[in-house]
C-alpha atoms as a PDB file:
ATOM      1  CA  UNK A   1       0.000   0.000   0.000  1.00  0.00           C
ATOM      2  CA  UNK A   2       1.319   3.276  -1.021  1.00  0.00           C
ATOM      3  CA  UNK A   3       1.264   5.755   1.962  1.00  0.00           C
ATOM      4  CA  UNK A   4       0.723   8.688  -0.572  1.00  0.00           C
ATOM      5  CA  UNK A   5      -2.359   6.910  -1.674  1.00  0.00           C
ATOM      6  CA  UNK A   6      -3.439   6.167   2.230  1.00  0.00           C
ATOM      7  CA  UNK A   7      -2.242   9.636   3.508  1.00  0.00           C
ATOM      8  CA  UNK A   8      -4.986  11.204   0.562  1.00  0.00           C
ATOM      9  CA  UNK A   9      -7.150   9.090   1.427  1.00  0.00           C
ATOM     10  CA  UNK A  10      -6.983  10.050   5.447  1.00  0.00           C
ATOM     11  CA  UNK A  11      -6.898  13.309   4.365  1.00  0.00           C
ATOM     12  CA  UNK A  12     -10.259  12.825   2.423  1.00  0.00           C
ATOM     13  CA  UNK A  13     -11.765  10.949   5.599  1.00  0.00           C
ATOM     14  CA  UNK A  14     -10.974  13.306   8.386  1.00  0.00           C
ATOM     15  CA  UNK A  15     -12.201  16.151   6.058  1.00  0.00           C
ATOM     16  CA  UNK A  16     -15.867  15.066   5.219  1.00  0.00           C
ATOM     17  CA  UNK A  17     -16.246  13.060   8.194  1.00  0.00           C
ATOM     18  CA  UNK A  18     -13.817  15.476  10.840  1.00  0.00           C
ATOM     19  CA  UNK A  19     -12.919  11.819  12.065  1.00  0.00           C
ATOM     20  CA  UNK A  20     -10.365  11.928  14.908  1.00  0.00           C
ATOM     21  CA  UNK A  21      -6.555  11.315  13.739  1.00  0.00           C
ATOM     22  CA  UNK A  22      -6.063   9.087  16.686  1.00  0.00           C
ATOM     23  CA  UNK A  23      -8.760   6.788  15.828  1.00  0.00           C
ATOM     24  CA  UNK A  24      -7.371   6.429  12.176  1.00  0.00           C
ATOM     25  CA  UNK A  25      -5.609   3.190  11.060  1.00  0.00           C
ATOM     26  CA  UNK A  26      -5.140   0.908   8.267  1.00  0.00           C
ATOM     27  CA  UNK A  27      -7.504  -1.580  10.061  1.00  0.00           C
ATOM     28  CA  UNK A  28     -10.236   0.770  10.895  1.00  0.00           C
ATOM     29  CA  UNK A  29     -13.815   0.415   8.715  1.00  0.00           C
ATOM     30  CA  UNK A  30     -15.489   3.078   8.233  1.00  0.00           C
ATOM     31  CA  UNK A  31     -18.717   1.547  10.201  1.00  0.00           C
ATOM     32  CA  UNK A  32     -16.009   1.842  13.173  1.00  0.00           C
ATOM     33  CA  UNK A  33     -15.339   5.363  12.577  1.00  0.00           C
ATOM     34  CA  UNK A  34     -19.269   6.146  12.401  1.00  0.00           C
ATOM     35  CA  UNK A  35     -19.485   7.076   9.195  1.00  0.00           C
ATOM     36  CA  UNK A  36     -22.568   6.798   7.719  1.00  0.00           C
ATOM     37  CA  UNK A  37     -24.266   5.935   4.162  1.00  0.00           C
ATOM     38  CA  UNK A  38     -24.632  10.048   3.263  1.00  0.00           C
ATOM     39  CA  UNK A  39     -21.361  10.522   4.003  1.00  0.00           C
ATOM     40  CA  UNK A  40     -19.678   7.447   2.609  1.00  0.00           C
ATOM     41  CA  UNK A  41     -21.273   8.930  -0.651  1.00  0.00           C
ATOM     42  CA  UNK A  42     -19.457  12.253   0.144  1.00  0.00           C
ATOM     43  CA  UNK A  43     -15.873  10.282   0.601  1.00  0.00           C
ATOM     44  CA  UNK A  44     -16.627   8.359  -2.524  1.00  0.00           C
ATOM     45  CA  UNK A  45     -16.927  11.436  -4.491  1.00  0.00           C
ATOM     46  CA  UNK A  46     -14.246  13.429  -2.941  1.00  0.00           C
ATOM     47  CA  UNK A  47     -12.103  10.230  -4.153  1.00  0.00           C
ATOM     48  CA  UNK A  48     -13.118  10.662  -7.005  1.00  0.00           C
ATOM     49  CA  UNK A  49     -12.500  14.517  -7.532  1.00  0.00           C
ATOM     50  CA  UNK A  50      -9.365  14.351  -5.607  1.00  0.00           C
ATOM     51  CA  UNK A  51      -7.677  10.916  -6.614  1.00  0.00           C
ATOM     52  CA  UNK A  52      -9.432  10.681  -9.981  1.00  0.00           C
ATOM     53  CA  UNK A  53     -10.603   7.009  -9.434  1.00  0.00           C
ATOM     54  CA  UNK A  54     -14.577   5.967  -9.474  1.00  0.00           C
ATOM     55  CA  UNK A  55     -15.480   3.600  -6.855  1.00  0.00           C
ATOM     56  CA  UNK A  56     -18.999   1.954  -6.645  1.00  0.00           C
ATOM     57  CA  UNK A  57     -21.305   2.630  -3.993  1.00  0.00           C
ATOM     58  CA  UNK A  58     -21.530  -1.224  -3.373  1.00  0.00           C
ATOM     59  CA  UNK A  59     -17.826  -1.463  -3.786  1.00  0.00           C
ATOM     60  CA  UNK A  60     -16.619   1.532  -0.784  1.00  0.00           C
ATOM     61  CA  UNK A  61     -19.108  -0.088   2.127  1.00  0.00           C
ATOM     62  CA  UNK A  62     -19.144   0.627   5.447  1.00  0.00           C
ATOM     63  CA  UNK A  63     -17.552  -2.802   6.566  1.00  0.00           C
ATOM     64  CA  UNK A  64     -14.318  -1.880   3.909  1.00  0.00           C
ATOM     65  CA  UNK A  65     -11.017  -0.998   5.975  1.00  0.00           C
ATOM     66  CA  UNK A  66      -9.357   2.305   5.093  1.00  0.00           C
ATOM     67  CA  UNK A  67      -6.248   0.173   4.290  1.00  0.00           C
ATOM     68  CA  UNK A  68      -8.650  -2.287   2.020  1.00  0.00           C
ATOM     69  CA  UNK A  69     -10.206   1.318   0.275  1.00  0.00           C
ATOM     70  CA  UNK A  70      -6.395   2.599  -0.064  1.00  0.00           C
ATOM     71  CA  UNK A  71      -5.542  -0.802  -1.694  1.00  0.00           C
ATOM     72  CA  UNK A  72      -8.679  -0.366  -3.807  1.00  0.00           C
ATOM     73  CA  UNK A  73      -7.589   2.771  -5.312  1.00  0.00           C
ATOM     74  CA  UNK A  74      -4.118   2.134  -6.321  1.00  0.00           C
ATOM     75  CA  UNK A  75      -5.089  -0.723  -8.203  1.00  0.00           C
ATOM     76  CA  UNK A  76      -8.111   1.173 -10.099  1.00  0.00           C
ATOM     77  CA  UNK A  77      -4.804   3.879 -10.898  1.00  0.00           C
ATOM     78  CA  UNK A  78      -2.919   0.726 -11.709  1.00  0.00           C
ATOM     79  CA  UNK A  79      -0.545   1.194  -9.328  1.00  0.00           C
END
């Protein structure tokens, strides 16, 4: 896992959801970190916007890990 990839993605979390950086880890879902289904759209789209790769509403779940979504985008940029 790249950690520019992850460190974007954090970045995109604790934005839209103004998680707490102590709570974030690779291992972490995002049911874990309370986000919920409005703003797991919101993430999705900032992903896209910001990292330029489309992920599924079925694909980025609540259950995924933010290591698992990290993983997720860098092979979609084929990385």
């Amino acid at each position: 896992m790249s950690a520019t990839t992850y460190d974007r993605l954090v970045e995109i979390v604790t934005t839209v959801h103004d998680a707490p950086t102590h709570r974030i880890s690779p291992d972490i879902t995002f049911a874990q970190l309370d986000v919920d289904s409005l703003t797991m759209v919101e993430i999705g789209m900032r992903i896209e916007r910001d990292l330029g790769v489309h992920i599924t509403d079925d694909e980025l779940s609540e259950d995924l890990t933010l290591g698992a979504t990290s993983t997720l985008i860098e092979t979609r940029l084929g990385q």
